[in-house]
C-alpha atoms as a PDB file:
ATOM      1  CA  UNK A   1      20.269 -11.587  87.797  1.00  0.00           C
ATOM      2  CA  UNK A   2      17.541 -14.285  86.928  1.00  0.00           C
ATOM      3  CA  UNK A   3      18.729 -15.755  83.600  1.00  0.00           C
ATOM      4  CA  UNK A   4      22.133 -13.904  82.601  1.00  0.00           C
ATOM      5  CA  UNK A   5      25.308 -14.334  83.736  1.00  0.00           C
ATOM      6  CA  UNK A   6      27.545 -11.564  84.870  1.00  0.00           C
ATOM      7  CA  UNK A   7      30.506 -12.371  82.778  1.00  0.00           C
ATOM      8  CA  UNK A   8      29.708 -14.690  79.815  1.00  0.00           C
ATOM      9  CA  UNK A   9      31.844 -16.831  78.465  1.00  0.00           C
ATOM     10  CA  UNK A  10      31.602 -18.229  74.642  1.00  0.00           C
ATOM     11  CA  UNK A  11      32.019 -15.462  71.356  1.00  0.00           C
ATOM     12  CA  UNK A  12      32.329 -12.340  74.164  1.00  0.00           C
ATOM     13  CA  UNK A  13      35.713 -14.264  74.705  1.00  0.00           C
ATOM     14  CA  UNK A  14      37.554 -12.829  73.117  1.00  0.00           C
ATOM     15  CA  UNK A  15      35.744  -9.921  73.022  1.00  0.00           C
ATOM     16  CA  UNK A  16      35.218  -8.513  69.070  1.00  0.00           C
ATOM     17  CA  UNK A  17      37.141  -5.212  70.032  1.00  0.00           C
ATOM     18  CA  UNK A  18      40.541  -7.019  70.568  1.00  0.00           C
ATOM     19  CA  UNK A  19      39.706  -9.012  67.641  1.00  0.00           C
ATOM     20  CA  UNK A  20      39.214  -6.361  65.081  1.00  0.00           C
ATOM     21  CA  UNK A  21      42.634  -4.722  66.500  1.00  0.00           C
ATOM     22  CA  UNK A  22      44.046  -7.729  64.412  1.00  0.00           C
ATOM     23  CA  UNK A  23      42.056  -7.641  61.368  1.00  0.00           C
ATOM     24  CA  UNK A  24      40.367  -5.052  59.874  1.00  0.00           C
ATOM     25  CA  UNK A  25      36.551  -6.127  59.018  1.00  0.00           C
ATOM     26  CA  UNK A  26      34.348  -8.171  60.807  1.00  0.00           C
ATOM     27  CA  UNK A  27      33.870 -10.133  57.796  1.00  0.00           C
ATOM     28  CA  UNK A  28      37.720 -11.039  57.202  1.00  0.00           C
ATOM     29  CA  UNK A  29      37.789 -11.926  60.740  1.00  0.00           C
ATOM     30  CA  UNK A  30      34.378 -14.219  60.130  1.00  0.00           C
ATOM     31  CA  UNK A  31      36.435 -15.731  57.346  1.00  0.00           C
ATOM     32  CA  UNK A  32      39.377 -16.237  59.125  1.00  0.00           C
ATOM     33  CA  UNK A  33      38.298 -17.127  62.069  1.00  0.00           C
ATOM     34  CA  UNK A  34      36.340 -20.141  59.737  1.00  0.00           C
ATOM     35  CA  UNK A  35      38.724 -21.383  57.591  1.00  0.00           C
ATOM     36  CA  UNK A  36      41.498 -21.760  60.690  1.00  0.00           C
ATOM     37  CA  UNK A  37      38.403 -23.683  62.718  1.00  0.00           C
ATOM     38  CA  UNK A  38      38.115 -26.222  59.567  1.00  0.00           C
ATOM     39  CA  UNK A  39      42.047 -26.591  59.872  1.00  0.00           C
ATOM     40  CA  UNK A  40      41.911 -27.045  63.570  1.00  0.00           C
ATOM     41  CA  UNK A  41      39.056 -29.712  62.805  1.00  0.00           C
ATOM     42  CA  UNK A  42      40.406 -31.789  60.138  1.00  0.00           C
ATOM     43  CA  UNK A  43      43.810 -31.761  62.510  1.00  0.00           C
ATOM     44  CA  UNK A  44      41.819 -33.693  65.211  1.00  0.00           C
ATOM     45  CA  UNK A  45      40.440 -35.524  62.591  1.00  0.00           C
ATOM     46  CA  UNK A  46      43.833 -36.556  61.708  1.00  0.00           C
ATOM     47  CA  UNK A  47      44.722 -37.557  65.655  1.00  0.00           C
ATOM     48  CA  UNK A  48      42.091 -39.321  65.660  1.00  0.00           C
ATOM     49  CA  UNK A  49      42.566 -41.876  63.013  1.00  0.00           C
ATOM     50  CA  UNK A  50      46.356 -42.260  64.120  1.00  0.00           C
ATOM     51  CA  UNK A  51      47.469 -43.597  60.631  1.00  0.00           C
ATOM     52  CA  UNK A  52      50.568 -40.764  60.888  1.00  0.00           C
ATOM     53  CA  UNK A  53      49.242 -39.057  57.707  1.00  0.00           C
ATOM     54  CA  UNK A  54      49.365 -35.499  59.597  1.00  0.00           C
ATOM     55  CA  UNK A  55      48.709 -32.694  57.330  1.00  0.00           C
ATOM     56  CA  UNK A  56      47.507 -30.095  58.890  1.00  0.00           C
ATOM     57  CA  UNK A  57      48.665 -27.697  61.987  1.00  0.00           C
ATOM     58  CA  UNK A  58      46.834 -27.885  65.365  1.00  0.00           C
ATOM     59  CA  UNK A  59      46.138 -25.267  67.815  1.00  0.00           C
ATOM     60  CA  UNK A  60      48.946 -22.921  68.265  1.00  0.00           C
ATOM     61  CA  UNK A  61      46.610 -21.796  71.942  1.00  0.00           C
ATOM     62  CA  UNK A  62      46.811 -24.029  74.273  1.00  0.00           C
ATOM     63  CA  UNK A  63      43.306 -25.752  73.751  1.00  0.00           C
ATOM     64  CA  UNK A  64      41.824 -29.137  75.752  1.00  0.00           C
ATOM     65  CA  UNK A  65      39.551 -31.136  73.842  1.00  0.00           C
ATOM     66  CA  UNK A  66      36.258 -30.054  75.304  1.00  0.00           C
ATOM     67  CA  UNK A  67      37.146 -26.654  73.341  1.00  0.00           C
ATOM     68  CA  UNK A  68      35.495 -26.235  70.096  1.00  0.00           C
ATOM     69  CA  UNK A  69      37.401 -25.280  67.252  1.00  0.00           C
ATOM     70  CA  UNK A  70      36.494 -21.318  66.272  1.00  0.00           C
ATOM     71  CA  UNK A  71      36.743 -20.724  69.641  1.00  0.00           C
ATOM     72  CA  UNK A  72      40.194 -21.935  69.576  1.00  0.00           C
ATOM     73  CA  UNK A  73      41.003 -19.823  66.243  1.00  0.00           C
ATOM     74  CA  UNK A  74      39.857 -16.950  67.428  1.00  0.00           C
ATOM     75  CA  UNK A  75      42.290 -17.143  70.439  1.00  0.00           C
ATOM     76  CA  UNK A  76      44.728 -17.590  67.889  1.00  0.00           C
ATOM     77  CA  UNK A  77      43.799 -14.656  66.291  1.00  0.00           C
ATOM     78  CA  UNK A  78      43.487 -12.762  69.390  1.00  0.00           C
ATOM     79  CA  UNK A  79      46.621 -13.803  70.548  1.00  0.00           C
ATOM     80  CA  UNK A  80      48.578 -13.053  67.466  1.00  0.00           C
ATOM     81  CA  UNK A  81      49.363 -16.259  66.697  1.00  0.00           C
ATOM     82  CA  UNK A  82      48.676 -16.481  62.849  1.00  0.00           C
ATOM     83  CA  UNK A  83      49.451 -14.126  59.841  1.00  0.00           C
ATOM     84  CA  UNK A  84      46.610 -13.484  57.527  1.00  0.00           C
ATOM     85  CA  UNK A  85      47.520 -12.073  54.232  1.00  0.00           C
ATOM     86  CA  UNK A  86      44.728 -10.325  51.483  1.00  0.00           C
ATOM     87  CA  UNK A  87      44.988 -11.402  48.267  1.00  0.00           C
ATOM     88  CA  UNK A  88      45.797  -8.421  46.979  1.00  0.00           C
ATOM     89  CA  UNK A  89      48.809  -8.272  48.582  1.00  0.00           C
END
């Protein structure tokens, strides 16, 4: 297998099926999966200025810092660990 990898790692992981068993569109999970990844961001953003103004959630997956943020979400979302909500609800 010159240039592949047998099990790739990256947006295969999680793969999309388990995903989608969460939320119904790939485009609500695109969404989703985004706008947790900007709250996982400005979180570390927050550690990493230290001035105790904390006002937003970190991972709820456990996550080390090499791992980059929609990756992160959409272990959260894989995992079941948020509740998304339309607005039509």
């Amino acid at each position: 297998m010159f240039g592949t990898v047998p099990n790739p790692e990256g947006i295969t992981n999680p793969p999309i099926d388990d995903l989608l068993k969460s939320i119904d569109s790939k485009y609500a999970l695109a969404v989703y999966g985004s706008q947790r990844a900007r709250q996982i961001n400005s979180y570390r953003q927050e550690m990493t200025r230290a001035d105790g103004n904390i006002t937003h959630f970190g991972p709820l997956v456990e996550a080390g810092p090499e791992d980059k943020p929609l990756s992160i979400a959409l272990r959260e979302i894989a995992e079941e660990k948020l509740e998304w909500r339309n607005g039509e609800e």
